[in-house]
C-alpha atoms as a PDB file:
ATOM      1  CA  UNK A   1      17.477   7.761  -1.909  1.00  0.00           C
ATOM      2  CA  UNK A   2      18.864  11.192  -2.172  1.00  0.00           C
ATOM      3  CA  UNK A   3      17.676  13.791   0.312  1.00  0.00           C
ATOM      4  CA  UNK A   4      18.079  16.242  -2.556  1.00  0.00           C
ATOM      5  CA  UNK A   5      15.688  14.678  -5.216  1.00  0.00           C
ATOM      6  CA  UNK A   6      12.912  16.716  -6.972  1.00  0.00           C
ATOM      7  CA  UNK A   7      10.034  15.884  -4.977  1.00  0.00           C
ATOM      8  CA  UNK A   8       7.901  15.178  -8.088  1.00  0.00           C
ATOM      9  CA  UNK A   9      10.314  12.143  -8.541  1.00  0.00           C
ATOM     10  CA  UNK A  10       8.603  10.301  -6.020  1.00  0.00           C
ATOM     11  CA  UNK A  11       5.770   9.177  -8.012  1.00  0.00           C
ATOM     12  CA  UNK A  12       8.466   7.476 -10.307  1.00  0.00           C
ATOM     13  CA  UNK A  13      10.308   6.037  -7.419  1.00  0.00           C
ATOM     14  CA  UNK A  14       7.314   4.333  -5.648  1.00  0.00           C
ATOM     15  CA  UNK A  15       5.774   2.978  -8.779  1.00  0.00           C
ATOM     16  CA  UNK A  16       9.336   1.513  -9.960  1.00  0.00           C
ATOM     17  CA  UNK A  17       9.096  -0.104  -6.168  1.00  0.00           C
ATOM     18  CA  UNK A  18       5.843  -1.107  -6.660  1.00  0.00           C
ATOM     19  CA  UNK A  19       6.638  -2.786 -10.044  1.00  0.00           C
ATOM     20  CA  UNK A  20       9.595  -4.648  -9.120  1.00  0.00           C
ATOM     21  CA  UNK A  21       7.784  -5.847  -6.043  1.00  0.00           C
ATOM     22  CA  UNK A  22       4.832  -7.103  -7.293  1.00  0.00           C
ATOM     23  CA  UNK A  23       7.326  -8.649  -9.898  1.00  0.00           C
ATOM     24  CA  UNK A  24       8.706 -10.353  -6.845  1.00  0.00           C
ATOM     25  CA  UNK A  25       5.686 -11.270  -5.533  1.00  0.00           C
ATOM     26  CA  UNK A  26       4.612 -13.215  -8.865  1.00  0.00           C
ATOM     27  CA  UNK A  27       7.050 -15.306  -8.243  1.00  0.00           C
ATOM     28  CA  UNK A  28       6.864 -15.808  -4.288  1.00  0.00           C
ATOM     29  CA  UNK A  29       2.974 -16.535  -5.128  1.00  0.00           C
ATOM     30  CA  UNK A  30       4.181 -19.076  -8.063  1.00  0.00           C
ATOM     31  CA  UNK A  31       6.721 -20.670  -5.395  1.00  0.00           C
ATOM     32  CA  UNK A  32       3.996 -20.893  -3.055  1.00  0.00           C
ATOM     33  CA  UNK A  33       1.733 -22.427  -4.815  1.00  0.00           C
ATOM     34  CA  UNK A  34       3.752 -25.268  -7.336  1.00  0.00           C
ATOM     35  CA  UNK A  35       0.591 -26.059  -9.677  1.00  0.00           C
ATOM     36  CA  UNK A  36       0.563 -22.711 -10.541  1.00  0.00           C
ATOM     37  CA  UNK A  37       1.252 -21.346 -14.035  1.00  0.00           C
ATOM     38  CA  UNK A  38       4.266 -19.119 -14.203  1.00  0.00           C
ATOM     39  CA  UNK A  39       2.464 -15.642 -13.805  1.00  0.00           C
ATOM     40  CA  UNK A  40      -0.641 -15.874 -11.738  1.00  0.00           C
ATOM     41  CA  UNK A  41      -1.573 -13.071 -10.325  1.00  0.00           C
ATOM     42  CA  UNK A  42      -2.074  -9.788 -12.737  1.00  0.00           C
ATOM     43  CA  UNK A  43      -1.427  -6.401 -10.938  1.00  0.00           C
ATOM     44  CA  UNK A  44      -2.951  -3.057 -12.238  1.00  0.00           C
ATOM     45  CA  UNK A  45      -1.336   0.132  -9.784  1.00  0.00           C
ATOM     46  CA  UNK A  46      -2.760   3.347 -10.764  1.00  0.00           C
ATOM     47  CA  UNK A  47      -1.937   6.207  -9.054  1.00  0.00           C
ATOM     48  CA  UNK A  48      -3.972   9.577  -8.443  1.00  0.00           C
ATOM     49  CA  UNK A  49      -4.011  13.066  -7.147  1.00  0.00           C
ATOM     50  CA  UNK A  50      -5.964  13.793  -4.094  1.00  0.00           C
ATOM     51  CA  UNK A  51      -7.986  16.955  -4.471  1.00  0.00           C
ATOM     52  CA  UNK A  52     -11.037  18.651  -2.364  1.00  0.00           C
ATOM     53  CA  UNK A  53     -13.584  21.120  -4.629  1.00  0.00           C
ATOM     54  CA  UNK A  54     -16.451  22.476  -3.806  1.00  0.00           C
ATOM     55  CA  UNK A  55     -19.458  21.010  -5.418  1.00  0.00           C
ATOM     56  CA  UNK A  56     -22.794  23.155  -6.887  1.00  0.00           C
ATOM     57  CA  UNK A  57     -23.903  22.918  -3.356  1.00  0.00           C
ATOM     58  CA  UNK A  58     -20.956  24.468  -1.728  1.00  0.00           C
ATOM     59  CA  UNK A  59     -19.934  21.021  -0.082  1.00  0.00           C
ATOM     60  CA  UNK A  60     -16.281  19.973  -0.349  1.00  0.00           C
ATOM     61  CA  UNK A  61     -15.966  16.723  -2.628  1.00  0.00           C
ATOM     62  CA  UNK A  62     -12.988  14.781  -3.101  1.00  0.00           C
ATOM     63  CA  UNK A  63     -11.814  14.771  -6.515  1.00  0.00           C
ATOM     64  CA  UNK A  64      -9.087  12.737  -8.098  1.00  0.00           C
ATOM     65  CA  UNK A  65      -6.341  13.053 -11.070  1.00  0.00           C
ATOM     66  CA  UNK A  66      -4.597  10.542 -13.041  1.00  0.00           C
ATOM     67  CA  UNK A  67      -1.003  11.314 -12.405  1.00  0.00           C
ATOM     68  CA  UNK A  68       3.007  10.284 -12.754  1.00  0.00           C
ATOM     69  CA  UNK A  69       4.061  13.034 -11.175  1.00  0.00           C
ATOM     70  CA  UNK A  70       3.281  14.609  -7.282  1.00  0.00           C
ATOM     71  CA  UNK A  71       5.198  18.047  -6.070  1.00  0.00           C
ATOM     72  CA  UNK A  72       5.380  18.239  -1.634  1.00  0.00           C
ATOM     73  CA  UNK A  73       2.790  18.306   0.563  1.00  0.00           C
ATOM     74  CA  UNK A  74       0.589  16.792  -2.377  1.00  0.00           C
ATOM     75  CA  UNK A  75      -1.215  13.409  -1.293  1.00  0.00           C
ATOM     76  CA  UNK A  76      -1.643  10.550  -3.907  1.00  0.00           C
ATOM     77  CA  UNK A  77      -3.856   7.651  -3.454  1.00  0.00           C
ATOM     78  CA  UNK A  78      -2.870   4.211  -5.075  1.00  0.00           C
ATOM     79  CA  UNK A  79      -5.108   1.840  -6.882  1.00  0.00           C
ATOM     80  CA  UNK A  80      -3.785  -2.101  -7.027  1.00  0.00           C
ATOM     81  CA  UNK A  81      -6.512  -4.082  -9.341  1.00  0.00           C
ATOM     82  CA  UNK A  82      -5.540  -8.079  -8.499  1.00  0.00           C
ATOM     83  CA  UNK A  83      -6.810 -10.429 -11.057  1.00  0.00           C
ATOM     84  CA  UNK A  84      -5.889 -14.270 -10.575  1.00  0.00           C
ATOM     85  CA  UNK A  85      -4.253 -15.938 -13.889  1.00  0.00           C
ATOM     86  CA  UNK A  86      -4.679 -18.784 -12.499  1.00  0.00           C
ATOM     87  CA  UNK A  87      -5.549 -22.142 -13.679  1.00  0.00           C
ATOM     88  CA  UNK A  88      -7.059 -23.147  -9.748  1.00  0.00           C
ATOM     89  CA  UNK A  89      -7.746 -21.314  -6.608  1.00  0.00           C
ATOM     90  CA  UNK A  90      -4.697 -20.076  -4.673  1.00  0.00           C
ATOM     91  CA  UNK A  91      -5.407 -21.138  -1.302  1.00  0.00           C
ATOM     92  CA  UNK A  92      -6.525 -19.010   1.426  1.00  0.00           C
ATOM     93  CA  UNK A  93      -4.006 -17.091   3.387  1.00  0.00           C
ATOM     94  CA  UNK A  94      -1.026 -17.537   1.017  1.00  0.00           C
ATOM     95  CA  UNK A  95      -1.393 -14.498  -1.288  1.00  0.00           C
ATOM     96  CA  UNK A  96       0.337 -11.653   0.316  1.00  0.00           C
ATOM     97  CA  UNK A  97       0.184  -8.015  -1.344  1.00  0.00           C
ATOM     98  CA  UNK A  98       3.257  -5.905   0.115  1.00  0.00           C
ATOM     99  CA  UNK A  99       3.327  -2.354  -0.951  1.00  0.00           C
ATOM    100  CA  UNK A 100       6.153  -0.279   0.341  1.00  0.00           C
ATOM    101  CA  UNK A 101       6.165   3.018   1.669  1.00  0.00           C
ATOM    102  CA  UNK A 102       9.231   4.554   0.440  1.00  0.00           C
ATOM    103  CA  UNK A 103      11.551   7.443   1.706  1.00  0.00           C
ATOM    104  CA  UNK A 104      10.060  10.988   1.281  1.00  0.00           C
ATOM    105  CA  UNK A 105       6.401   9.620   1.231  1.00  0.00           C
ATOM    106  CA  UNK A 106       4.011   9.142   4.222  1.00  0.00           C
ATOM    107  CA  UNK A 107       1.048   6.869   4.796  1.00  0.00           C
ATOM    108  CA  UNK A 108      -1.676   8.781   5.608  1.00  0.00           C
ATOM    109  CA  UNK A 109      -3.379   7.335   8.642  1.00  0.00           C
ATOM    110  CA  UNK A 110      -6.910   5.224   8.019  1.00  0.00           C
ATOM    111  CA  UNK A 111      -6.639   5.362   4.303  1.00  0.00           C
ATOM    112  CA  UNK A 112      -5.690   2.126   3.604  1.00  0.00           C
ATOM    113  CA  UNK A 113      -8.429  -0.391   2.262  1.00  0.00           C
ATOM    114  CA  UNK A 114      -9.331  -2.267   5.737  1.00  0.00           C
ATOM    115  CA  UNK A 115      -9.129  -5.120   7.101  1.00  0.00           C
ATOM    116  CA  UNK A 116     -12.529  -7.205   6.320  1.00  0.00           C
ATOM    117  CA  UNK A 117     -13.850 -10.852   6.267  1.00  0.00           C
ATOM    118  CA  UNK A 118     -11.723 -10.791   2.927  1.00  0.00           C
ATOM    119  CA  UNK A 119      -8.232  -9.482   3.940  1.00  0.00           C
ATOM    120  CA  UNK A 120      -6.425  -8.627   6.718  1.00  0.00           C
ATOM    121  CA  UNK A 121      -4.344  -5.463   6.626  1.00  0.00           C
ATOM    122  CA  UNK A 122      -0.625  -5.259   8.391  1.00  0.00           C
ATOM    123  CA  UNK A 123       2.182  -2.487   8.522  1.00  0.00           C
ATOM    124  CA  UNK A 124       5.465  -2.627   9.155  1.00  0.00           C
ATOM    125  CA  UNK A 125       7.757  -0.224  10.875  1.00  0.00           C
ATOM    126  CA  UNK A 126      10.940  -2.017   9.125  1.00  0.00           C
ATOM    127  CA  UNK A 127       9.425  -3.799   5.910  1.00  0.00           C
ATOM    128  CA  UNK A 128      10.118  -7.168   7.687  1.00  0.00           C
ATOM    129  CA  UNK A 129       7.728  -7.679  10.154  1.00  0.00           C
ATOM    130  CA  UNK A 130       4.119  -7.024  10.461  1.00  0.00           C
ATOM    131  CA  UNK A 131       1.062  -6.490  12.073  1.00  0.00           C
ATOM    132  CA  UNK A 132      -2.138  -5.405  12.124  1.00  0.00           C
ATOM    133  CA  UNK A 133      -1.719  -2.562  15.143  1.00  0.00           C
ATOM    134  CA  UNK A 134       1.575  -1.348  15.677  1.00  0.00           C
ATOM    135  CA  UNK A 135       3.286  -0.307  19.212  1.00  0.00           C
ATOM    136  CA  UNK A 136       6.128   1.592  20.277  1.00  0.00           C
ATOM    137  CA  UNK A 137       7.207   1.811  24.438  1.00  0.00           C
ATOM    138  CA  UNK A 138       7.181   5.566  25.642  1.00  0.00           C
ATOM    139  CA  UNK A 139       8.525   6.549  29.210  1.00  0.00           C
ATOM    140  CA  UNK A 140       6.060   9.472  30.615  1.00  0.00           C
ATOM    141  CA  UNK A 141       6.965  10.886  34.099  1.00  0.00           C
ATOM    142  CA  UNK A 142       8.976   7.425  34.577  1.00  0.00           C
ATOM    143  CA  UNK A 143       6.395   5.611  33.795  1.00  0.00           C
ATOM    144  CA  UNK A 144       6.741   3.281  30.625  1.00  0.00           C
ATOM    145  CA  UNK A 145       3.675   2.959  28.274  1.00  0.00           C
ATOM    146  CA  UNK A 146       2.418   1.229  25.340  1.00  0.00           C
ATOM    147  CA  UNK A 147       1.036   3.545  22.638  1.00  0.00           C
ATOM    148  CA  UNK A 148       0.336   3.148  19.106  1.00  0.00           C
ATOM    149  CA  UNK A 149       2.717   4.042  16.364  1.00  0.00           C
ATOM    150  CA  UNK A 150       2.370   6.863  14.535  1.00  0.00           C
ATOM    151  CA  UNK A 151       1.536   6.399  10.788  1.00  0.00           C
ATOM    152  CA  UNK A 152       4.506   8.536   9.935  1.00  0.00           C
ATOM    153  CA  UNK A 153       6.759   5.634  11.048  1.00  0.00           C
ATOM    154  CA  UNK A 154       5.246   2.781   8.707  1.00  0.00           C
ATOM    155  CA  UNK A 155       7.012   1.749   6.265  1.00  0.00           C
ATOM    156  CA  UNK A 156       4.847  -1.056   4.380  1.00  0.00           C
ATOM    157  CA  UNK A 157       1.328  -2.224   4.281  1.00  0.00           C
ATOM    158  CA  UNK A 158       0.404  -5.621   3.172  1.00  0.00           C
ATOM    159  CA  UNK A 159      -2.960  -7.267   3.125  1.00  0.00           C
ATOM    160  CA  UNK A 160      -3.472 -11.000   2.838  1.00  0.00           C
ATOM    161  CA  UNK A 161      -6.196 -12.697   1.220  1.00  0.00           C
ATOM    162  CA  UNK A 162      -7.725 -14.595   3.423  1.00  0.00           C
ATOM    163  CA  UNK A 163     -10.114 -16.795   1.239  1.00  0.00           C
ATOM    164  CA  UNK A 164      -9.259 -18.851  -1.858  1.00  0.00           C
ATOM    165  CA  UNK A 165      -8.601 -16.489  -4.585  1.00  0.00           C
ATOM    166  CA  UNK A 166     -10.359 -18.067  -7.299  1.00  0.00           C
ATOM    167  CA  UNK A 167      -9.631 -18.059 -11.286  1.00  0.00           C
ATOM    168  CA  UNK A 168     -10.595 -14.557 -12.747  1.00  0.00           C
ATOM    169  CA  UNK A 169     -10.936 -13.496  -9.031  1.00  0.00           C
ATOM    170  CA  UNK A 170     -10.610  -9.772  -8.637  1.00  0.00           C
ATOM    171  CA  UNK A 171      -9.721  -7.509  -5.739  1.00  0.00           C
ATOM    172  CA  UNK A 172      -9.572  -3.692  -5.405  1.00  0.00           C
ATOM    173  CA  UNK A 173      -7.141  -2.436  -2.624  1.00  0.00           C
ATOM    174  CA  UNK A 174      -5.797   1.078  -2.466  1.00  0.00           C
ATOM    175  CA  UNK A 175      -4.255   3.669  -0.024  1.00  0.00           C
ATOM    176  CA  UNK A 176      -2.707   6.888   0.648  1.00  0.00           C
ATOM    177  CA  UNK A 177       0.507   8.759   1.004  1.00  0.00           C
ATOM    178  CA  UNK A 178       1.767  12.414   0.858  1.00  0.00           C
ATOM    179  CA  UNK A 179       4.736  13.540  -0.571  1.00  0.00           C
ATOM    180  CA  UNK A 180       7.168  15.134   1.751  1.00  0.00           C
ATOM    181  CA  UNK A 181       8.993  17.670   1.873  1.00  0.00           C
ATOM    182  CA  UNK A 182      12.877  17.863   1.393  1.00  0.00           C
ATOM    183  CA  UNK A 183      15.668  20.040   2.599  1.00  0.00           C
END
């Protein structure tokens, strides 16, 4: 992606992503699963602005926009809606949702709907392989350690279902990023 790219084009970019992923991942879902129709799982993204107000009482509220658009340092949180098409459950443990975290966005640490006794929640520091916590090797006073990795450095998030998602199932999973700054 070009360093140089109106910020508020990142919006765009991460919802085409989003699009032609969970396009892909209709069909990994269909070739996992042969009885399947052709489309079986139905994914709504929405995406909205993260805003604090204060309320009547003075307290600090989150509030949230609608949007298409974010400008830097703005943080957007987005809304997947998963609705099975399906004719018969898709067994437990084979739907995957993969959401990338593209270039001049960052996952904001914690945001991410968690993992539960209905999904389990991964990132990825390369989009290939994940895992629920994620480690990087630091050498302090010659000493090497194992630390976690900073949420800056993840580049995808994927839950996976971890019951049988059902015919008319539904599932709400969101999370965070903010829009970076460029150069």
């Amino acid at each position: 992606m070009d360093q140089k790219q109106h910020p508020t084009t990142y919006l765009k970019t991460i919802l085409a992503l989003c699009l032609i992923l969970l396009l892909l991942l209709s069909n990994l879902v269909t070739a996992q699963v042969p009885k399947l129709n052709d489309q079986p799982i139905l994914i709504s993204l929405e995406s909205y602005l993260v805003q604090e107000r204060e309320n009547d009482a003075g307290q600090k509220q989150e509030w949230f926009e609608r949007v298409n658009e974010a400008k830097a340092n703005q943080t957007i949180e987005i809304r997947l809606n998963v609705r099975s098409k399906a004719e018969e459950a898709i067994p437990a443990a084979t739907l995957l949702i993969t959401m990338p975290i593209p270039e001049g966005m960052q996952y904001v640490e914690n945001s991410a709907t968690p993992s539960s006794d209905l999904v389990i929640l991964e990132f990825s520091q390369d989009k290939t392989l994940f895992a629920e916590n994620l480690f990087q090797t630091v050498t302090v006073d010659s000493v090497e350690k194992r630390l976690p990795l900073p949420a800056e450095n993840y580049q995808a998030l994927r839950w996976i279902v971890l019951n049988d998602f059902e015919p008319d199932e539904e599932l709400i999973l969101f999370y965070r990023m903010k829009v970076l700054e460029t150069d």
